[in-house]
Each structure stands twice: as C-alpha cells, then as structure tokens.
C-alpha atoms as a PDB file:
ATOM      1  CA  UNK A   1      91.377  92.597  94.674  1.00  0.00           C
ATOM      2  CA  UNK A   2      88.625  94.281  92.247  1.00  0.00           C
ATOM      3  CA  UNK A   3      87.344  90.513  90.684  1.00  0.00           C
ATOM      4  CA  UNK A   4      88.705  87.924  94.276  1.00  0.00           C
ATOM      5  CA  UNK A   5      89.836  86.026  92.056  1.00  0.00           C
ATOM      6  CA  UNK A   6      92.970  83.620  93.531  1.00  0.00           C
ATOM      7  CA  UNK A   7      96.533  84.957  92.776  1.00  0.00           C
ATOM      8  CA  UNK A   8      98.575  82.096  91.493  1.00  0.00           C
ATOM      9  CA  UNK A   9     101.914  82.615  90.009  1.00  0.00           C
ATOM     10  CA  UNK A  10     101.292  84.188  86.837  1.00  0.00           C
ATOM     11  CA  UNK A  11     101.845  87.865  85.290  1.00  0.00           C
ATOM     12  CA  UNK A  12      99.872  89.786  88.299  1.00  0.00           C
ATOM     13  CA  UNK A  13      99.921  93.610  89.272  1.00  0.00           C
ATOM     14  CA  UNK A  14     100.077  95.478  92.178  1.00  0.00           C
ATOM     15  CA  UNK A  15      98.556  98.782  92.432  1.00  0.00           C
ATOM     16  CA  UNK A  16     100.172 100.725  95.499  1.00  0.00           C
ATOM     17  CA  UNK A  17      96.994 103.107  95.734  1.00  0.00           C
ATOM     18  CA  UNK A  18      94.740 100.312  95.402  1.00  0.00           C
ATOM     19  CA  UNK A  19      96.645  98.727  98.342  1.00  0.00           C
ATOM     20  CA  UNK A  20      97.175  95.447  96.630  1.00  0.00           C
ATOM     21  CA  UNK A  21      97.299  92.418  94.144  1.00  0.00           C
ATOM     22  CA  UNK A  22      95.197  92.638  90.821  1.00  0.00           C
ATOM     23  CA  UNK A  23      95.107  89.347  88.827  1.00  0.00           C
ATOM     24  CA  UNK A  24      96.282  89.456  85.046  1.00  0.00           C
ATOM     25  CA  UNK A  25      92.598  90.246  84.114  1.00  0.00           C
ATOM     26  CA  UNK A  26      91.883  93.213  86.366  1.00  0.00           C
ATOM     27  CA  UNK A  27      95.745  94.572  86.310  1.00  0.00           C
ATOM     28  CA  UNK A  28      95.591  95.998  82.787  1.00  0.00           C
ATOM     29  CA  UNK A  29      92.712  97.993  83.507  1.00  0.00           C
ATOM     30  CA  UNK A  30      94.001  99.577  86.535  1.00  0.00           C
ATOM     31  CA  UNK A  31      96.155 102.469  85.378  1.00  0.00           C
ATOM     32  CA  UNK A  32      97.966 102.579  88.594  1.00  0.00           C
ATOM     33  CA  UNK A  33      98.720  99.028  88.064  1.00  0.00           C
ATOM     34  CA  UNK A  34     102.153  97.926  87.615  1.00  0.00           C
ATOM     35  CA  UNK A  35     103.717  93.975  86.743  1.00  0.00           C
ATOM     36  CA  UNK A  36     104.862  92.490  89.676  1.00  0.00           C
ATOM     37  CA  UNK A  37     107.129  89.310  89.628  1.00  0.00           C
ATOM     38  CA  UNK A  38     106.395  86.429  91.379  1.00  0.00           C
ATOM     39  CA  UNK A  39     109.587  86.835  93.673  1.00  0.00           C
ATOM     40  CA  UNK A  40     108.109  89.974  95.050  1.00  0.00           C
ATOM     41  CA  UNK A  41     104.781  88.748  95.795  1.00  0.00           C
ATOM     42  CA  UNK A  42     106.283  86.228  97.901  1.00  0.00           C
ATOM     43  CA  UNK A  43     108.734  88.158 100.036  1.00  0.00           C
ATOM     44  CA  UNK A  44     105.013  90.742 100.115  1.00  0.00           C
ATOM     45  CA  UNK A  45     102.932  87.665 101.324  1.00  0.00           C
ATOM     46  CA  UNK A  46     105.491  86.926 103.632  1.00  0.00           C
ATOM     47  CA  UNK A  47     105.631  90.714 105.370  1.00  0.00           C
ATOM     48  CA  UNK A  48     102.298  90.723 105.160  1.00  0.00           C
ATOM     49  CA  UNK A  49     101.865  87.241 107.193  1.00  0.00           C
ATOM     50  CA  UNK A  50     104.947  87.799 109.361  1.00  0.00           C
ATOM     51  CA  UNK A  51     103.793  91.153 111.016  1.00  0.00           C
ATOM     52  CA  UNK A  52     107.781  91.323 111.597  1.00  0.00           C
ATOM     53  CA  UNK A  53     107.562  88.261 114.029  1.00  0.00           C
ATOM     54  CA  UNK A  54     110.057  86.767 111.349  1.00  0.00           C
ATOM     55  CA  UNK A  55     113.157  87.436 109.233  1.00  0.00           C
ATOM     56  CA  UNK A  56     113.886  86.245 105.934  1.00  0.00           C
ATOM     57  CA  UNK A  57     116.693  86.833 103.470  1.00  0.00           C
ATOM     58  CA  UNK A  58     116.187  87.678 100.009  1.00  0.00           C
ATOM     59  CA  UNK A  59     118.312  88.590  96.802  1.00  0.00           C
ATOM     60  CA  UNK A  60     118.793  92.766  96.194  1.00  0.00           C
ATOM     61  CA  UNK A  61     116.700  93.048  93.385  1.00  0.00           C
ATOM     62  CA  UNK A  62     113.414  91.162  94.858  1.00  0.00           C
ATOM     63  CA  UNK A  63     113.669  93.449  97.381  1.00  0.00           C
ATOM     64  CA  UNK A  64     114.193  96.603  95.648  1.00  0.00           C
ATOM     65  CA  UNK A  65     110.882  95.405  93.431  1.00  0.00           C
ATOM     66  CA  UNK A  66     109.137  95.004  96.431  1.00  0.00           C
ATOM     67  CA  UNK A  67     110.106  98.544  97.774  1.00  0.00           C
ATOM     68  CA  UNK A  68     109.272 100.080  94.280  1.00  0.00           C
ATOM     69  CA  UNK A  69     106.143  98.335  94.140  1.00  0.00           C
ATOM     70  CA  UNK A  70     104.804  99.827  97.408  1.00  0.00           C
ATOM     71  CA  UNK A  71     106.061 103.178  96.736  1.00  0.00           C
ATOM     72  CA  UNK A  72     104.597 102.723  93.081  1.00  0.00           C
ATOM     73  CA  UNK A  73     106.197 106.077  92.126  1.00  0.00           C
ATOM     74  CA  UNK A  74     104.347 108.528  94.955  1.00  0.00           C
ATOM     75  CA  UNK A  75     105.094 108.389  98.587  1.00  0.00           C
ATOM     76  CA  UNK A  76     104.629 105.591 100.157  1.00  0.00           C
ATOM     77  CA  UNK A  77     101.656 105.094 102.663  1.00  0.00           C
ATOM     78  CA  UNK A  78     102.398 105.408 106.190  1.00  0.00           C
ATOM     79  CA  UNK A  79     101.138 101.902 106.903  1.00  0.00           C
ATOM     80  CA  UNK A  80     103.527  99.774 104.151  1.00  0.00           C
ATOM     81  CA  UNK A  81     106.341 101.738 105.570  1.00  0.00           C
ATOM     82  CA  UNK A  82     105.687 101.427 108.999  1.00  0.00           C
ATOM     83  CA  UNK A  83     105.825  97.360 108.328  1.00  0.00           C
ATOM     84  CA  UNK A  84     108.846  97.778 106.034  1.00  0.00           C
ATOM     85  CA  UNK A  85     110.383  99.496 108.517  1.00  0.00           C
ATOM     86  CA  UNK A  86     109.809  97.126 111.371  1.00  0.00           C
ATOM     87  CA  UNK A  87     110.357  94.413 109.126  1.00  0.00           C
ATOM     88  CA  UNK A  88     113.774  95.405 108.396  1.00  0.00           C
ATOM     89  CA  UNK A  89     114.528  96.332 112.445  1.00  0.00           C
ATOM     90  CA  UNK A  90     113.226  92.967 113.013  1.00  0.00           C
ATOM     91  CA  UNK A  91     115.607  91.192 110.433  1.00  0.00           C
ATOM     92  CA  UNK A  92     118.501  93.367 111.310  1.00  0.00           C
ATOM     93  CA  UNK A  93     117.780  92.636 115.296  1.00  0.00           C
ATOM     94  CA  UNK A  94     117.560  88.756 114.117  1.00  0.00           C
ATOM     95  CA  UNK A  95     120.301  88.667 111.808  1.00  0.00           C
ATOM     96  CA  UNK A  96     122.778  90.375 114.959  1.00  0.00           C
ATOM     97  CA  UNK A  97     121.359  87.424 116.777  1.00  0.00           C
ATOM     98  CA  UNK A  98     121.952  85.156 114.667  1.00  0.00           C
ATOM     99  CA  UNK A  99     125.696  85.862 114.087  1.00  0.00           C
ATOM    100  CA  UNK A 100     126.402  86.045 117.981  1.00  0.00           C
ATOM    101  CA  UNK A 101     124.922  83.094 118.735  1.00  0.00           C
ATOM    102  CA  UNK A 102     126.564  81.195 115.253  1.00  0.00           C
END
C-alpha cells in the first residue's frame, strides 16, 4: 500500500484505517498496523475478488482474524461490512443450495 511493493506470503500487516495490506517493511511503521496471517489474506483476496459472486469455506479462526482485522479495534467501515455481509448471505444462500441439491 504506502511502498507497492508485491505482498507475498510473509509477516504482512493490515491497517483497517489505511484500508489495506502493508508489506513487512511499511507495517511496523504504521501504528494502526496489525500482523496479519497468511490464511486471512487469502480468504481477504478472495472477498475482495469474489464481490460475493462466490462462496468458500474456511476454518473459525481464519475467519474470525479476518473479521478482527477489518474491524481493527474501531467500527468497522460501512464498505468492508457491506461485502462481509453479502459475502456471508451469499455463502449461506449457496451453502442451502448446495445441501438441497446434494
């Protein structure tokens, strides 16, 4: 985000405020900066990418790191929740589907 440099799997940061991704040269500068594990920034990517046209199913704890992440300890901005919410009406929706049609 602040340097563009490409976010490989490594120690990264997300900064909620910042709206994003720091790599592990910018994210210890960034006070609003916190680690984020590789896990998360997938299942982030993917949201991101997905614009809810997809589900996907991850384990509890990637997505409560995701969910903390975006909050980053303040309210969360109207535009993460508005795709986590439709993210998680979309996987529910898909999921219902899923199980009738199984």
């Amino acid at each position: 985000m602040n340097c563009r440099a490409t976010i490989e799997p490594n120690r990264n940061h997300f900064s909620a405020l910042l709206g994003g991704v720091l790599c592990p040269a910018c994210g210890p500068r960034e006070p609003t900066a916190r680690d984020i594990g590789t896990s998360a920034l997938k299942l982030l990517r993917f949201v991101q990418q997905a614009r809810g046209q997809r589900a996907v199913s991850v384990p509890p704890e990637v997505g409560r790191e995701a969910e903390a992440l975006l909050r980053g300890g303040r309210p969360i901005n109207w535009v993460a929740r508005f795709a986590l919410a439709r993210f998680a009406l979309d996987f529910s929706v898909n999921a219902q589907r899923a199980t009738r049609n199984a």
